[in-house]
Protein backbone atom coordinates (compact mmCIF):
# COMPACT_ATOMS: atom_id res chain seq x y z
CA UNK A 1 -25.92 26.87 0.49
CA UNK A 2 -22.62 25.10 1.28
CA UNK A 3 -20.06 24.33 4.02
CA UNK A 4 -16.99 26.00 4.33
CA UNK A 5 -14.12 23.83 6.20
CA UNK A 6 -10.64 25.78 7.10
CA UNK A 7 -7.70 24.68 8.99
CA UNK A 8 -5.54 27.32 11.08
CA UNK A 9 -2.12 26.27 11.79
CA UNK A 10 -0.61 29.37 14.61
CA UNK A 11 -3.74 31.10 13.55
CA UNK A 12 -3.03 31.03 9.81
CA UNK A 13 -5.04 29.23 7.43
CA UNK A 14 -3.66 27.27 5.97
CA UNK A 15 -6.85 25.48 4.08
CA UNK A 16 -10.39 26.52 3.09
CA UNK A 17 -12.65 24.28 1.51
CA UNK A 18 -16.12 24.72 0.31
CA UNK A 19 -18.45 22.00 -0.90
CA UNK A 20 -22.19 22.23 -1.02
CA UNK A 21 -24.60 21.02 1.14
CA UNK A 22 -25.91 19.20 -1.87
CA UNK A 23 -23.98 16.30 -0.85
CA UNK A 24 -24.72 15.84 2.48
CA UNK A 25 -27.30 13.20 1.78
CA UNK A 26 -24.01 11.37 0.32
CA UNK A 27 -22.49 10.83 2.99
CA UNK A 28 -25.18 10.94 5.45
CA UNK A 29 -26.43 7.39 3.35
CA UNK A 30 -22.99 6.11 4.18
CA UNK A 31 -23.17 7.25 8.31
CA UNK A 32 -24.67 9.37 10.23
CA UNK A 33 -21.81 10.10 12.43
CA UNK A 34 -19.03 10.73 9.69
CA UNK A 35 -21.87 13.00 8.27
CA UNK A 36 -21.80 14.93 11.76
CA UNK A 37 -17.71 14.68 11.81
CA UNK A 38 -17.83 16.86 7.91
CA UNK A 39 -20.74 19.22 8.43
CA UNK A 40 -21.12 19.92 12.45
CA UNK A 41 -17.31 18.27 14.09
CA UNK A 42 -17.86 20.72 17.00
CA UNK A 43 -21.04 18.54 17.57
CA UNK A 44 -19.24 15.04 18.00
CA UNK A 45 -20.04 13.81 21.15
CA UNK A 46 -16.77 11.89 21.41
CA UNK A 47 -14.49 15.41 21.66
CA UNK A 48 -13.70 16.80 24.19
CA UNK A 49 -15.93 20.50 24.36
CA UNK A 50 -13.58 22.53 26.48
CA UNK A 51 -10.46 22.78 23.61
CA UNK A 52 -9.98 23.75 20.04
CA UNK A 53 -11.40 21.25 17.74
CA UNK A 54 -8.26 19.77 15.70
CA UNK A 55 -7.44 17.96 12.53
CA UNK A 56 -6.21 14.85 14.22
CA UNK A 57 -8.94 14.84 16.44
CA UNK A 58 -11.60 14.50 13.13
CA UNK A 59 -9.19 13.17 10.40
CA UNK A 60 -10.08 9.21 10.71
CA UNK A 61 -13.87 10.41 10.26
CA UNK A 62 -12.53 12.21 6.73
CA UNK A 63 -10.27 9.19 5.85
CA UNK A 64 -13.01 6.46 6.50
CA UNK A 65 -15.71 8.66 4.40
CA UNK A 66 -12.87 8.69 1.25
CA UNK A 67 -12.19 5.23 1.83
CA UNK A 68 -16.08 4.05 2.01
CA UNK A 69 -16.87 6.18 -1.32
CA UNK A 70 -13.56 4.72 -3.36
CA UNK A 71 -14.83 1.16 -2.73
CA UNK A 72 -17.97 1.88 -3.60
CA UNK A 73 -18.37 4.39 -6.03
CA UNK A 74 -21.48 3.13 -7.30
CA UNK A 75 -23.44 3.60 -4.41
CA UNK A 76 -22.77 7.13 -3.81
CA UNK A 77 -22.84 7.77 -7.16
CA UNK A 78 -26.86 7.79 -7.09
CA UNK A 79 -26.39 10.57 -4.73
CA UNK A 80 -25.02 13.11 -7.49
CA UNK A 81 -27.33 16.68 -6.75
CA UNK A 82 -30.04 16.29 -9.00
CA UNK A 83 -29.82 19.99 -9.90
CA UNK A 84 -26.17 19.65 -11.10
CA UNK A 85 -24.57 21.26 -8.05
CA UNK A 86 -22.34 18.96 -6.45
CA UNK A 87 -21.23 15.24 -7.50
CA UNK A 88 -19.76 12.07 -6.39
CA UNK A 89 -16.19 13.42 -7.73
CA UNK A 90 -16.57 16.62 -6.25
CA UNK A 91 -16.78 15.28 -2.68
CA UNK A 92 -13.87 12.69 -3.00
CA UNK A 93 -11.83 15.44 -4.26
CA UNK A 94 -13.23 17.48 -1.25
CA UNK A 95 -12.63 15.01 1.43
CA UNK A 96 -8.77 14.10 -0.45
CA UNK A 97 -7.64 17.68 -0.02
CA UNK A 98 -9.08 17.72 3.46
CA UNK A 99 -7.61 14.46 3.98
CA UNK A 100 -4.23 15.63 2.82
CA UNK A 101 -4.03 18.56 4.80
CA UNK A 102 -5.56 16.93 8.19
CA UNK A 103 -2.20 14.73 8.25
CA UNK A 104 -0.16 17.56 6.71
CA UNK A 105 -1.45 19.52 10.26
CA UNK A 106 -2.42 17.78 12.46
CA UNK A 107 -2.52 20.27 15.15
CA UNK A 108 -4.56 22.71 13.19
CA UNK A 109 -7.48 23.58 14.50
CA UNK A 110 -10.67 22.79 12.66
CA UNK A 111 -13.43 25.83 11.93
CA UNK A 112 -16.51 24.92 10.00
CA UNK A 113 -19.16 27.80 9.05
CA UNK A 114 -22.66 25.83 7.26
């Protein structure tokens, strides 16, 4: 299982990302909320329900997860999917991409699929 995160800029993607839900418990350790804001932004109680989800409205969220997990490597680190699938460097690559492209497009509207 995995989530698959894409950005559509005039209705062209211009991003899809896939990481698996493996890591969720990664970044669910760090918050709860930023963990809601990666796998279910459409369930944010802070947006506003009747328009398009969009980068800029769920880019800080991404940002502050990166941020957290580069000071602290360690922490997460313990997190790794004990199976193999998914690891600490695949979700700060993950969340650097989607980073990236968040301030690359800002109006881009944000469609997740778990």
């Amino acid at each position: 299982m995995s989530l698959d995160i894409e950005l559509l800029d005039n209705s062209v993607s211009v991003l899809n990302l896939n990481i698996t839900h493996n890591l969720n418990k990664m970044v669910q350790q760090y918050s709860y909320e930023h963990y809601m804001a990666i796998w279910h932004p459409h369930d944010l109680n802070s947006l506003d329900k009747c328009r398009p989800l969009l980068a800029i409205d769920v880019v800080n969220y991404y940002e502050e997860t990166l941020l957290e997990f580069l000071h602290n490597r360690k922490e997460y680190e313990r997190y790794n999917s004990s199976n193999g699938w998914g690891n600490f460097d695949d979700m700060v690559s993950f969340l650097s991409t989607l980073v990236s492209y968040c301030y690359k497009y800002p109006q881009a509207v944000v469609e997740t699929s778990a």
